[in-house]
C-alpha atoms as a PDB file:
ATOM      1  CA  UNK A   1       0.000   0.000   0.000  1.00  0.00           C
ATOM      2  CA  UNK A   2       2.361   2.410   1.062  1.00  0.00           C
ATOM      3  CA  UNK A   3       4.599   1.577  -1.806  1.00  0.00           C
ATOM      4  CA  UNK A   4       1.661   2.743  -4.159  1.00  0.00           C
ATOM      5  CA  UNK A   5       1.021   6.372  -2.959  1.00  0.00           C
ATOM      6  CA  UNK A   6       0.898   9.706  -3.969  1.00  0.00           C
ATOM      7  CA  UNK A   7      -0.514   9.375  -7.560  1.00  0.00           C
ATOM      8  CA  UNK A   8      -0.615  12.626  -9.629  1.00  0.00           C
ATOM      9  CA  UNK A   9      -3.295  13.896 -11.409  1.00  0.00           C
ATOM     10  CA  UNK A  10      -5.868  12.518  -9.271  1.00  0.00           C
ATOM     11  CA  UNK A  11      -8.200  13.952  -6.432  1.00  0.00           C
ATOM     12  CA  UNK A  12      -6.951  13.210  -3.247  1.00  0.00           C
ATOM     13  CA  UNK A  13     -10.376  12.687  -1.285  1.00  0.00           C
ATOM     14  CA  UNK A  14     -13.284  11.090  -3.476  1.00  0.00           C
ATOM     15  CA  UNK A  15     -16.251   9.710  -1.923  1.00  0.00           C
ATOM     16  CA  UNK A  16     -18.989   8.516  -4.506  1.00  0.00           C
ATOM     17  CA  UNK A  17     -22.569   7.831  -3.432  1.00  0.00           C
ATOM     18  CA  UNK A  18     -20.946   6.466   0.120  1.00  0.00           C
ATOM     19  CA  UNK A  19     -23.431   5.646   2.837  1.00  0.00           C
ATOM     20  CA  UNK A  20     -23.545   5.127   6.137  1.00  0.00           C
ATOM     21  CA  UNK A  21     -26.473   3.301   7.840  1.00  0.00           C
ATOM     22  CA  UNK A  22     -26.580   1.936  11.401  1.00  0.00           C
ATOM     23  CA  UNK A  23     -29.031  -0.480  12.938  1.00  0.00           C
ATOM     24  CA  UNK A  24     -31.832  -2.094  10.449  1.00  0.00           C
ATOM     25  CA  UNK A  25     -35.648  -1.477  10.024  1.00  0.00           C
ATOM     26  CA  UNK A  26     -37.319   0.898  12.626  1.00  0.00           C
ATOM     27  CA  UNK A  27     -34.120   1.328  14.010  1.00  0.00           C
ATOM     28  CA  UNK A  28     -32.149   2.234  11.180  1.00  0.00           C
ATOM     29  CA  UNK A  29     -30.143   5.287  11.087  1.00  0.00           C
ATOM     30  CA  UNK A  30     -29.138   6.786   7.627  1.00  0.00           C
ATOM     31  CA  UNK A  31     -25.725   8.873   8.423  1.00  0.00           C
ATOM     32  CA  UNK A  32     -24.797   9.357   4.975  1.00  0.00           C
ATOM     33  CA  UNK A  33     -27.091   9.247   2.425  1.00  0.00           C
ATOM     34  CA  UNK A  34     -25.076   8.816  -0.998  1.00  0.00           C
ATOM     35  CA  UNK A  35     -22.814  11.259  -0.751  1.00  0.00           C
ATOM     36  CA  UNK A  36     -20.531  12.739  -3.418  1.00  0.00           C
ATOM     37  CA  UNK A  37     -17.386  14.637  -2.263  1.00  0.00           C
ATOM     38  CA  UNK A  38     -13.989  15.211  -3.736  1.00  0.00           C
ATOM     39  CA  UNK A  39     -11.163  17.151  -2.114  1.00  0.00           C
ATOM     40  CA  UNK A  40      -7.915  18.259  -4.266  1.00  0.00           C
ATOM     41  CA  UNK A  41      -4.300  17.979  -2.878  1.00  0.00           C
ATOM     42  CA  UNK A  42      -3.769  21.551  -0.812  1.00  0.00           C
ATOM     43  CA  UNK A  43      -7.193  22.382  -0.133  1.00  0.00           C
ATOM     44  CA  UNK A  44      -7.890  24.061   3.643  1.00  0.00           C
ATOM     45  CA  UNK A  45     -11.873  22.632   3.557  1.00  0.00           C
ATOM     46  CA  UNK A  46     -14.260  23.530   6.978  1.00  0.00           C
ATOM     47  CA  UNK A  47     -17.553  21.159   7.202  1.00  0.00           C
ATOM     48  CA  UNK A  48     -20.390  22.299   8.975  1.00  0.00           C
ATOM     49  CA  UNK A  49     -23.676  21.192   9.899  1.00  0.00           C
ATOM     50  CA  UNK A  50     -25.648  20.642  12.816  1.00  0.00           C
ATOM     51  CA  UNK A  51     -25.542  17.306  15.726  1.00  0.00           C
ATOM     52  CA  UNK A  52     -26.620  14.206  13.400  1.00  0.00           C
ATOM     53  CA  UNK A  53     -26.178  16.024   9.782  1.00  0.00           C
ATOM     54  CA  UNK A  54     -22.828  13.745   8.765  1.00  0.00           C
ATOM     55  CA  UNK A  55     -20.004  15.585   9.133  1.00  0.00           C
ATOM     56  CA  UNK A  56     -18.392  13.500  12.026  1.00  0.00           C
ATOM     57  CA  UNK A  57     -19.144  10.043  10.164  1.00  0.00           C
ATOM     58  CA  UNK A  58     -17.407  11.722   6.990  1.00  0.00           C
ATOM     59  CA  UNK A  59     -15.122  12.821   8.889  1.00  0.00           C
ATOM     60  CA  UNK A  60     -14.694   9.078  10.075  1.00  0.00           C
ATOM     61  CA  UNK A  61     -14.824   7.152   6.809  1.00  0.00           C
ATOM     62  CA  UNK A  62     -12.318   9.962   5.752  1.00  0.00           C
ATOM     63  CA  UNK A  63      -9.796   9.352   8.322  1.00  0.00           C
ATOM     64  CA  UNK A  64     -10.265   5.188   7.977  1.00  0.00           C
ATOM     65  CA  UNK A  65     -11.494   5.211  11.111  1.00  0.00           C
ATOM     66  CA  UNK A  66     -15.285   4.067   9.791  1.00  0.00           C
ATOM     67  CA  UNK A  67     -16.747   1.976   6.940  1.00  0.00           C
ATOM     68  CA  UNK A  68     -19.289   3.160   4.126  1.00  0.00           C
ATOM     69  CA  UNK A  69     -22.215   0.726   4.293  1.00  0.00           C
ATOM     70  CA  UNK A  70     -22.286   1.164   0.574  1.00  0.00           C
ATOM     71  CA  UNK A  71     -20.052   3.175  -2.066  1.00  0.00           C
ATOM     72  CA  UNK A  72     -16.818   3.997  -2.944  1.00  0.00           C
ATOM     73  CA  UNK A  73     -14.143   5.482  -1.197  1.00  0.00           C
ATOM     74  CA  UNK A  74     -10.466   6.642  -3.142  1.00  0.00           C
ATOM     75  CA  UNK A  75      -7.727   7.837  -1.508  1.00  0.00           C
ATOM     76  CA  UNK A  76      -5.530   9.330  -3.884  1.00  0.00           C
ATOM     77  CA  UNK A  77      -6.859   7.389  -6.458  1.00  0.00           C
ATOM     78  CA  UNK A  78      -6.861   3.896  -4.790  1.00  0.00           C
ATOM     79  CA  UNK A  79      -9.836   2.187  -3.618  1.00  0.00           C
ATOM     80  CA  UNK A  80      -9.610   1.650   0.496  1.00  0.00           C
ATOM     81  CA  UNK A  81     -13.274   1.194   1.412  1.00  0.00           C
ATOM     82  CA  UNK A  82     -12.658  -2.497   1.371  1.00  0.00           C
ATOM     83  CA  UNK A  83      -9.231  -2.438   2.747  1.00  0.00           C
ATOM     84  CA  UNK A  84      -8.740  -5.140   5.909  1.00  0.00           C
ATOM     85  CA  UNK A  85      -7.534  -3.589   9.222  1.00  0.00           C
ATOM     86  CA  UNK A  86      -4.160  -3.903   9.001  1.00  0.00           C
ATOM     87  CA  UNK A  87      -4.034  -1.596   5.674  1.00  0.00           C
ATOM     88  CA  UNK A  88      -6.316   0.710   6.759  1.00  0.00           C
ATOM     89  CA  UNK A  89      -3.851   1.048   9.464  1.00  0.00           C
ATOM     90  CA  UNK A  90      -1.126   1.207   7.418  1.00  0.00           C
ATOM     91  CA  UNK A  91      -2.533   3.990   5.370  1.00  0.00           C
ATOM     92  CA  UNK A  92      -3.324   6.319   8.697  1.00  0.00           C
ATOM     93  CA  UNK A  93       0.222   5.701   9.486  1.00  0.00           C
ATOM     94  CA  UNK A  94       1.623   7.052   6.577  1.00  0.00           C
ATOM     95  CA  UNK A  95      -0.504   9.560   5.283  1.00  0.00           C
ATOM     96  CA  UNK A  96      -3.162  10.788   7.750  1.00  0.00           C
ATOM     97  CA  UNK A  97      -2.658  12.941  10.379  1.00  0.00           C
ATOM     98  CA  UNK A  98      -5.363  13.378  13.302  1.00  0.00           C
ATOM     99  CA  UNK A  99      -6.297  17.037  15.619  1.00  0.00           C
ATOM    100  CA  UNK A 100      -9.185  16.167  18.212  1.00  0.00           C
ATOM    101  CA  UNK A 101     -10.463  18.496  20.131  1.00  0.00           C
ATOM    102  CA  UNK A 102      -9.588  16.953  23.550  1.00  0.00           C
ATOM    103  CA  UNK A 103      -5.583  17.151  22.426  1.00  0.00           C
ATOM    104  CA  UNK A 104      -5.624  13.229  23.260  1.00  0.00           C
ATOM    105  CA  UNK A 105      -2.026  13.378  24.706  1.00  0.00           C
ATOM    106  CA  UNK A 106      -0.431  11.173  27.193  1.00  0.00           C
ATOM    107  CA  UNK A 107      -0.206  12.652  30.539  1.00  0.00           C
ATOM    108  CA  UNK A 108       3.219  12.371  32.625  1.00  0.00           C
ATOM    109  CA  UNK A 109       4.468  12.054  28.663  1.00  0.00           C
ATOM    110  CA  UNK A 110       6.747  14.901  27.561  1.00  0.00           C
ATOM    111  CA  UNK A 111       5.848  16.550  24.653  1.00  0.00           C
ATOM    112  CA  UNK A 112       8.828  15.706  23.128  1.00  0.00           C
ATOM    113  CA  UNK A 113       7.761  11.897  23.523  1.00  0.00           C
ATOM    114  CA  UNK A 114       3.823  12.723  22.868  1.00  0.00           C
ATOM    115  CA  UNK A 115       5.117  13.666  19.378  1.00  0.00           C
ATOM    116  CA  UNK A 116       7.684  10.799  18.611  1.00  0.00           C
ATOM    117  CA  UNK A 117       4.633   8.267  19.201  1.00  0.00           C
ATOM    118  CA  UNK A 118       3.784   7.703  15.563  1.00  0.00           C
ATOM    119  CA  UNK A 119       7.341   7.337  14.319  1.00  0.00           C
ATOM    120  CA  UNK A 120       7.545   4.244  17.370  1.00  0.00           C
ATOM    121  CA  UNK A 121       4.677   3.208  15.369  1.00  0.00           C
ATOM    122  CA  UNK A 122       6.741   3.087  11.980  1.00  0.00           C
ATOM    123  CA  UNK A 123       9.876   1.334  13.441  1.00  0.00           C
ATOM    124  CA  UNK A 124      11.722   4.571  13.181  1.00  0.00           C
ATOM    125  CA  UNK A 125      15.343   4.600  14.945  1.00  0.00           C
ATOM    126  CA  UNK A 126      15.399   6.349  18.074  1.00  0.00           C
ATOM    127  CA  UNK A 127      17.910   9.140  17.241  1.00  0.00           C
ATOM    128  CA  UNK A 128      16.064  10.011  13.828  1.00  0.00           C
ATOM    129  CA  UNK A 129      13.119  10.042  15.878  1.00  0.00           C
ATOM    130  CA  UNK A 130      13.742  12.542  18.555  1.00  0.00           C
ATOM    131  CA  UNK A 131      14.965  14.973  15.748  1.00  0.00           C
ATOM    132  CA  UNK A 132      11.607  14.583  13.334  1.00  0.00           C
ATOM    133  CA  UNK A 133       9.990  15.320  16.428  1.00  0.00           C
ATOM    134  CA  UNK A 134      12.623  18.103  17.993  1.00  0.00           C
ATOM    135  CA  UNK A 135      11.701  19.600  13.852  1.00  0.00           C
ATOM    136  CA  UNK A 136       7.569  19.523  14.336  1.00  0.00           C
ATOM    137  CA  UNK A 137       7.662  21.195  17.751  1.00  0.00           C
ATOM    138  CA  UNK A 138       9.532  24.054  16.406  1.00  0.00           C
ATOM    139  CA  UNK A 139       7.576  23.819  13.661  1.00  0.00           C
ATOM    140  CA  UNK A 140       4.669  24.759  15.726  1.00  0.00           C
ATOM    141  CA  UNK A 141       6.275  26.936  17.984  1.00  0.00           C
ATOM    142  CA  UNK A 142       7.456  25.042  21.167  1.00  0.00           C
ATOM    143  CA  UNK A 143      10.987  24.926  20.518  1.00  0.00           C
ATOM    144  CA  UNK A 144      12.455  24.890  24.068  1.00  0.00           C
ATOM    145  CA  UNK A 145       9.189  22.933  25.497  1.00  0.00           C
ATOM    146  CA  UNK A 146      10.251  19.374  24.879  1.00  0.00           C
ATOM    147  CA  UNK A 147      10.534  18.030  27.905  1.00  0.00           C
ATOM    148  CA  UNK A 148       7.002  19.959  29.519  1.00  0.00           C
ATOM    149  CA  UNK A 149       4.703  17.590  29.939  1.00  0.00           C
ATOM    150  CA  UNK A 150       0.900  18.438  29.388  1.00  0.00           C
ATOM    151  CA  UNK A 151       0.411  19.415  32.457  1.00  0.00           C
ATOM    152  CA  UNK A 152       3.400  22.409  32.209  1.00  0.00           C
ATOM    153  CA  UNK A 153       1.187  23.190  29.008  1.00  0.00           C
ATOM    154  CA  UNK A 154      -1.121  25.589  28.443  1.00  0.00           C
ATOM    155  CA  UNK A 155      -4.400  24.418  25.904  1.00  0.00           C
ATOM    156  CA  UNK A 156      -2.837  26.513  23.349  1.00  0.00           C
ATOM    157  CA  UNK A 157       0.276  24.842  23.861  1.00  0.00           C
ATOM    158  CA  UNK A 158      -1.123  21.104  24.485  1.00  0.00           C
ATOM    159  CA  UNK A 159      -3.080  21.986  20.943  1.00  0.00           C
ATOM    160  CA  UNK A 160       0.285  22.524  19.831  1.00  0.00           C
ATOM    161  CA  UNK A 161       1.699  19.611  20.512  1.00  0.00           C
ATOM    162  CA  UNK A 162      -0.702  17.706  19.247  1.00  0.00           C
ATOM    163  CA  UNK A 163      -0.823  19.018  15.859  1.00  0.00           C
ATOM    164  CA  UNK A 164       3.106  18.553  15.631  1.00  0.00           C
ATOM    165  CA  UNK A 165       2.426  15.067  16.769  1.00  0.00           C
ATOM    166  CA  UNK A 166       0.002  15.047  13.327  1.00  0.00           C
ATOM    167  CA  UNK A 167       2.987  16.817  11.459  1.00  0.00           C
ATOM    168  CA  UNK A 168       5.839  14.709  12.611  1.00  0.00           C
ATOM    169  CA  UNK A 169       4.901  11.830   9.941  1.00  0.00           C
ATOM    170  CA  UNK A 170       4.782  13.950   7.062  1.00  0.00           C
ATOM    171  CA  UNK A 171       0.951  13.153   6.245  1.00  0.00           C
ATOM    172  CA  UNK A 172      -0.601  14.479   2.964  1.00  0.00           C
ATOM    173  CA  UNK A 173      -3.979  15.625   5.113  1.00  0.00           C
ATOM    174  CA  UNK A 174      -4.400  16.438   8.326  1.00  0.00           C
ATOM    175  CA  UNK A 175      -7.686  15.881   9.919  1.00  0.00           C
ATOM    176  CA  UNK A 176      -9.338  18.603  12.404  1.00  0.00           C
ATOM    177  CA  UNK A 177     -11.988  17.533  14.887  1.00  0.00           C
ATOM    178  CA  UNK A 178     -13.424  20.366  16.418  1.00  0.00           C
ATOM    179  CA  UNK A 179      -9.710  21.713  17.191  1.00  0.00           C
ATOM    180  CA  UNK A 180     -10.104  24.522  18.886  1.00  0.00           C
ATOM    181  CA  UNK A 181     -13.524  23.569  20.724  1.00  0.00           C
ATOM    182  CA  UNK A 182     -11.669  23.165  23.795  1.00  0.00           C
ATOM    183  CA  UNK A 183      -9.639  26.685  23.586  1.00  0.00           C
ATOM    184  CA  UNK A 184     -10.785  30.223  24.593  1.00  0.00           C
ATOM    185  CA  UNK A 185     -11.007  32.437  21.439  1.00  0.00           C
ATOM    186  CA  UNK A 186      -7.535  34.233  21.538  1.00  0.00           C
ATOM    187  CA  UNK A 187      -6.154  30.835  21.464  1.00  0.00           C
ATOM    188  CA  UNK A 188      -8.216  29.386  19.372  1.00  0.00           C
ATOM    189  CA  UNK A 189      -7.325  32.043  16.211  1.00  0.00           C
ATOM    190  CA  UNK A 190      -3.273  31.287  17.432  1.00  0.00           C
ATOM    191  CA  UNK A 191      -4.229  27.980  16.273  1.00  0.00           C
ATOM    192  CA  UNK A 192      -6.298  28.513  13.164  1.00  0.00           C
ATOM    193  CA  UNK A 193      -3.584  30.903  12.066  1.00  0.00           C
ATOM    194  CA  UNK A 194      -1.387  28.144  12.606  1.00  0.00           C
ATOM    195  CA  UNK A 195      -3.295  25.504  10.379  1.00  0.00           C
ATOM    196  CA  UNK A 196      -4.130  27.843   7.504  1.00  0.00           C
ATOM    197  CA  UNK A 197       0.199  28.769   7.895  1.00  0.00           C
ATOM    198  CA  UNK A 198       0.825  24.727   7.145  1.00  0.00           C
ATOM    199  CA  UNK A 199      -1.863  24.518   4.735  1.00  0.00           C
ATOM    200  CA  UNK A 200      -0.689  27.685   2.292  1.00  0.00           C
ATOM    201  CA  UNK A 201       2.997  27.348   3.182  1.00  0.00           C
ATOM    202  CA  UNK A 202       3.603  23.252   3.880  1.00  0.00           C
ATOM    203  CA  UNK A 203       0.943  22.642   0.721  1.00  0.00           C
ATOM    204  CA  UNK A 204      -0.660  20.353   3.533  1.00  0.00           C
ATOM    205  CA  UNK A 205      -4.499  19.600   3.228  1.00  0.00           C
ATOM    206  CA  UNK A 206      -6.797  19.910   5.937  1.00  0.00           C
ATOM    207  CA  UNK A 207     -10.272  18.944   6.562  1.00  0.00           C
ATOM    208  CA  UNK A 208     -11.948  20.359   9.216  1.00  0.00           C
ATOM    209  CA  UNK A 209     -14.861  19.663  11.428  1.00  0.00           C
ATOM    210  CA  UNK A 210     -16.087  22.914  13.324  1.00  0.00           C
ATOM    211  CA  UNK A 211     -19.340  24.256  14.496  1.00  0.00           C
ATOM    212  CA  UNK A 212     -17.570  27.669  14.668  1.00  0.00           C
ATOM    213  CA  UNK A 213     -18.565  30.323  12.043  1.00  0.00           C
ATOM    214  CA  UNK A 214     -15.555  32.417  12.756  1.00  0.00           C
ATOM    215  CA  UNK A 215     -13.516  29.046  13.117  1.00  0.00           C
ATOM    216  CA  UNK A 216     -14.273  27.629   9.542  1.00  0.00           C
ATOM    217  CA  UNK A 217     -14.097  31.485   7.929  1.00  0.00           C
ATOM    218  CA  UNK A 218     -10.228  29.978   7.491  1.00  0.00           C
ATOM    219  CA  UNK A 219     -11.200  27.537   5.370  1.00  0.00           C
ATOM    220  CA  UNK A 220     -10.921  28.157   1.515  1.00  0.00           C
ATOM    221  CA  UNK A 221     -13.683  26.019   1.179  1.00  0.00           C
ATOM    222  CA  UNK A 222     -16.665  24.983   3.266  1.00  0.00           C
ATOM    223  CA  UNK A 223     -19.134  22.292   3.132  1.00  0.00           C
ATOM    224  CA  UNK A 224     -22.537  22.598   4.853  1.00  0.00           C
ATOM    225  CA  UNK A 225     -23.870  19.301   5.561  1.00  0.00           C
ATOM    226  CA  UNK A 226     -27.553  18.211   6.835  1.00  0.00           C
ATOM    227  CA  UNK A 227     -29.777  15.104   7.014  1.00  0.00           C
ATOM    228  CA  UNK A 228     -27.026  13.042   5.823  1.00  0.00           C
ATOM    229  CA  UNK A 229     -26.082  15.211   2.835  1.00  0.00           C
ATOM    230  CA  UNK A 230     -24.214  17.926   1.305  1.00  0.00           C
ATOM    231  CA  UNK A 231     -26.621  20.696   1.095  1.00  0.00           C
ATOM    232  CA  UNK A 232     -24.100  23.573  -0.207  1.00  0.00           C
ATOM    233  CA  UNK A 233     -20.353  23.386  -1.171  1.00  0.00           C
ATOM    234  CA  UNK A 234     -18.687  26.673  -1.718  1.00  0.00           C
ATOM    235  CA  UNK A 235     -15.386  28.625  -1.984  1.00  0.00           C
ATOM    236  CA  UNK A 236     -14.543  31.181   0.450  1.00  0.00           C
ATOM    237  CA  UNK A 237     -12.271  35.196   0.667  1.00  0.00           C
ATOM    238  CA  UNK A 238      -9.107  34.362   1.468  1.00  0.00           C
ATOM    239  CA  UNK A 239      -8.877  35.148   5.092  1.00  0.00           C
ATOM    240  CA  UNK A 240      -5.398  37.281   5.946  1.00  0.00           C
ATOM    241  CA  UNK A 241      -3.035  34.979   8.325  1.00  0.00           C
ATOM    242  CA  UNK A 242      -2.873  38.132  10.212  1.00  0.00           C
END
C-alpha cells in the first residue's frame, strides 16, 4: 500500500454515493445518504452542519477510522473502502494525520515523547526520531518545550503539541476535529492561524470539522452538511493569516 502512494493527477479525497447506515428497520439510522465529495491535494476545507447532519461520520470514513455501508471510497486514487484492518492502518500511518479536540495526549508524557509516538509506530530509529519530532515542535512553535509535559502546558500549547504530533509523519492531510472547541477564542485564532500557515505554506491539506462560524471562515472552502447530505459546497475570501 504504502509503496503505491501519492498518484498525480488525481483527487486526493473522493467519496462517490458512500453511505452510512446503522441499525436495520425501525431502528435504522441513515448517516450518509449517498454522498458525493472530492477534495484536491492543498485544499484548507471547513464542514459544517448541525448534531446528526454527517459531518463526524465523513469525517470518520475519511480518516479510515469508519466503513461506508455502501459506495466507494479513493484515496488518492486507490480504492480503500474495502481495505482489511491492518491496511487501513497502514494507510493512517503514513498519510493521515489526526487534531481532536480533547488534544488526546499522554499525561506524565513529555511533549517531546507525545510527538515521537507515531514514528515508534513506523519502526523509526530512536535518534532520527527525537529529531523529526525536535523539527515539528519548532515547527509549531514550542521549541524549548520538549521536555514539559501536558500538564506544564497551556491548551494553546497542548493543541500545539498535538498538531506537531500530526505533522511529525509527514501526512498528505491532516484531519481537524473540532480543534479549537476546547480553547478560549484568543487561542483558538493562534491555532487557526497556525493551520491555515501549514496549509498555504507546507501545501498540507486539511479537513476540518467545526461548528464555529468564525472558526471555519479559514477555510478556503466549506461544506454545509444536513440530514445526511451535502446541502451547499462553496469557496470562500481568502482570510489574511494576520
Amino acid at each position: 500500500m504504502a509503496g503505491s502512494l501519492p498518484k498525480s493527477g488525481t483527487p486526493l479525497i473522493q467519496l462517490s454515493a458512500v453511505s452510512r447506515v446503522y441499525g436495520t428497520g425501525e431502528t435504522e439510522v441513515r448517516a450518509l445518504d449517498r454522498t458525493d465529495l472530492v477534495i484536491e491535494k492543498g485544499e484548507f476545507v471547513a464542514i459544517m452542519g448541525p448534531s446528526g447532519s454527517g459531518k463526524s461520520t465523513a469525517m470518520n470514513i475519511i480518516g479510515l477510522l469508519d466503513r461506508p455501508t455502501s459506495g466507494r471510497y479513493l484515496f488518492n486514487g486507490t480504492e480503500v473502502q474495502d481495505l482489511d484492518r491492518d491496511r487501513r492502518a497502514l494507510l493512517r500511518r503514513h498519510f493521515l494525520g489526526f487534531v481532536f479536540q480533547g488534544f488526546n495526549l499522554l499525561p506524565r508524557t513529555s511533549a517531546l515523547e507525545n510527538v515521537e509516538l507515531p514514528l515508534i509506530y513506523k519502526g523509526m530509529p530512536r535518534q532520527e526520531r527525537i529529531e523529526r519530532a525536535r523539527q515539528a515542535l519548532r515547527k509549531v512553535g514550542l521549541d524549548g518545550r520538549e521536555d514539559h509535559d501536558p500538564s506544564q502546558l497551556s491548551g494553546g500549547q497542548q493543541q500545539r503539541v498535538a498538531i506537531a504530533r500530526a505533522l511529525v509523519g509527514a501526512p498528505m492531510v491532516i484531519l481537524a476535529d473540532e480543534p479549537t472547541g476546547n480553547l478560549d477564542s484568543h487561542r483558538s485564532h493562534e491555532i487557526m492561524r497556525l493551520l491555515q500557515e501549514l496549509n498555504r505554506e507546507d501545501g498540507i491539506t486539511i479537513v476540518m470539522v467545526t461548528h464555529e462560524d468564525d472558526i471555519a471562515a479559514y477555510a478556503r472552502r466549506l461544506i454545509l452538511f444536513a440530514d445526511g447530505r451535502i446541502r451547499s459546497d462553496s469557496l470562500q475570501p481568502e482570510r489574511s493569516p494576520a
